[in-house]
Protein backbone atom coordinates (compact mmCIF):
# COMPACT_ATOMS: atom_id res chain seq x y z
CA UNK A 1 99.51 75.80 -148.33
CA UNK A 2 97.64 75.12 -145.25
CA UNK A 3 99.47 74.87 -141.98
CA UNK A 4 99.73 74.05 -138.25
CA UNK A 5 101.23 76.38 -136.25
CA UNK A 6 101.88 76.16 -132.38
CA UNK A 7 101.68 79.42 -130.05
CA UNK A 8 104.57 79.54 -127.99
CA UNK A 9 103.26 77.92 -125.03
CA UNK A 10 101.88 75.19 -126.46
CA UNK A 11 105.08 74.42 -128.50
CA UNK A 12 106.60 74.58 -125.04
CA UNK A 13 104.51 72.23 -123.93
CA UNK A 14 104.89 69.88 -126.95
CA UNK A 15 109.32 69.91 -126.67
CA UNK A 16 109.07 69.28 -122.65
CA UNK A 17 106.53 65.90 -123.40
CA UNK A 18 108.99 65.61 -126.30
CA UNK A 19 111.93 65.30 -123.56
CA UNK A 20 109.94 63.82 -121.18
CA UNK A 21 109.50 60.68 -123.48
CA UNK A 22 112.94 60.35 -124.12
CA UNK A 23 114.17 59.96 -121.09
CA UNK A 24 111.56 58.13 -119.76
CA UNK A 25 111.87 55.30 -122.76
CA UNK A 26 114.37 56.50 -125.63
CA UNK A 27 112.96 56.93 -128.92
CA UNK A 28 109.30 57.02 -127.36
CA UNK A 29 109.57 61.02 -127.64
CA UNK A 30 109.80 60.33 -131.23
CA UNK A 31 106.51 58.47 -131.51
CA UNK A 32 104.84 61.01 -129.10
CA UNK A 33 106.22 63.34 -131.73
CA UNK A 34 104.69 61.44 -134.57
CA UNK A 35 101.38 61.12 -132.93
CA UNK A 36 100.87 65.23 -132.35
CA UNK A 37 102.02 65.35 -136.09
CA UNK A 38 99.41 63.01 -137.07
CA UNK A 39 96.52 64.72 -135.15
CA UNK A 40 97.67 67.95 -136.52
CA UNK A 41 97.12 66.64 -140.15
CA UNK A 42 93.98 65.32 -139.36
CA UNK A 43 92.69 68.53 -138.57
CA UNK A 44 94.41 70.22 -141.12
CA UNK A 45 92.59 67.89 -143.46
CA UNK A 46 89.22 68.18 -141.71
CA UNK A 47 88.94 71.37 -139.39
CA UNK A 48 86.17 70.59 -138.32
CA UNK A 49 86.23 66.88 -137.07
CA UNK A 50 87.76 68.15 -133.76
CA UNK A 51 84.63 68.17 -131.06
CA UNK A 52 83.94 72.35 -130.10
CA UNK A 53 85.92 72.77 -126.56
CA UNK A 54 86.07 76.20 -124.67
CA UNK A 55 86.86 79.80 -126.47
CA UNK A 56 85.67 79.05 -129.65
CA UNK A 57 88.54 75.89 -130.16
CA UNK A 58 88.08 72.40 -130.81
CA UNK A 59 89.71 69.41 -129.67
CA UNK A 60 91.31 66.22 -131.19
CA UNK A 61 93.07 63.78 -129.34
CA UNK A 62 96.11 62.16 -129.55
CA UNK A 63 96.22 58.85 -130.86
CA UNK A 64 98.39 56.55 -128.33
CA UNK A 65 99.26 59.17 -126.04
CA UNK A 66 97.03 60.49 -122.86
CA UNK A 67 97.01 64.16 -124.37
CA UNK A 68 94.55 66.65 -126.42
CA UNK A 69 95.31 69.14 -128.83
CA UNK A 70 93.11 72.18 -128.43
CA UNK A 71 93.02 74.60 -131.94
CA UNK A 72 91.40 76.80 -133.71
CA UNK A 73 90.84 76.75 -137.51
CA UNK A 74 91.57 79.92 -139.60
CA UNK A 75 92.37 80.69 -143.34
CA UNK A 76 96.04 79.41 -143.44
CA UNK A 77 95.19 76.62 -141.24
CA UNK A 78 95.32 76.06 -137.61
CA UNK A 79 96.54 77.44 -134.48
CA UNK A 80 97.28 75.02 -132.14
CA UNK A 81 97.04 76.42 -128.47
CA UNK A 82 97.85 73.36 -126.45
CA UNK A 83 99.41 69.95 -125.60
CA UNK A 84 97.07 69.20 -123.13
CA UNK A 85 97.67 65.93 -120.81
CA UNK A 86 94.15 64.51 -119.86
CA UNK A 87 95.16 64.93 -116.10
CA UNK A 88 95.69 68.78 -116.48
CA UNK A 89 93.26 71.08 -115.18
CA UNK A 90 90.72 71.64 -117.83
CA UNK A 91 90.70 75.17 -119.68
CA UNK A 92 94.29 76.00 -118.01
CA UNK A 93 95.27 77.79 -121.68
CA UNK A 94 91.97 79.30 -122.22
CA UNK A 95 93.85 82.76 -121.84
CA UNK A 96 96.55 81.97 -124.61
CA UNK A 97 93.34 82.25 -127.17
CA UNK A 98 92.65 85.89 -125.73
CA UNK A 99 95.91 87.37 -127.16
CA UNK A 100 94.92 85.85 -130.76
């Protein structure tokens, strides 16, 4: 069974949006939550529908939510690398892909 599966820094990145949410509007860290689900299953479903990004990833966004998931697609399914918001500096977790 194919899965997702977050390097540590992105699933870092995921939990403090996660929190973030929360306390900004309780319960919207749950639909955040939902929403990076949801992308991740769409790419899990169709690895390649994500548009190529730097270091050989690709990138899907999140539906509802300023943020971009950056992965990579491999036999048991994808490697997520970050929870990028859109007003990040671009490539900032270039390097995490480096240690894959």
């Amino acid at each position: 069974m194919k899965r997702a599966r977050f390097v540590a820094a992105a699933r870092q990145e995921f939990l403090s949006e996660v929190i973030f949410y929360n306390e900004t509007q309780p319960g919207m860290g749950s639909h955040f939550a939902a929403a990076v689900e949801q992308a991740a299953a769409r790419v899990l479903a169709f690895p390649l529908s994500g548009s190529p990004s730097a270091a050989i990833t690709r990138r899907v966004i999140v539906k509802g939510f300023p943020f971009s998931l950056f992965y990579r697609s491999e036999a048991e399914g994808i490697v997520i690398f970050a929870v990028a918001h859109h007003s990040r500096q671009p490539g900032y977790w270039v390097g995490r892909t480096r240690s894959r």
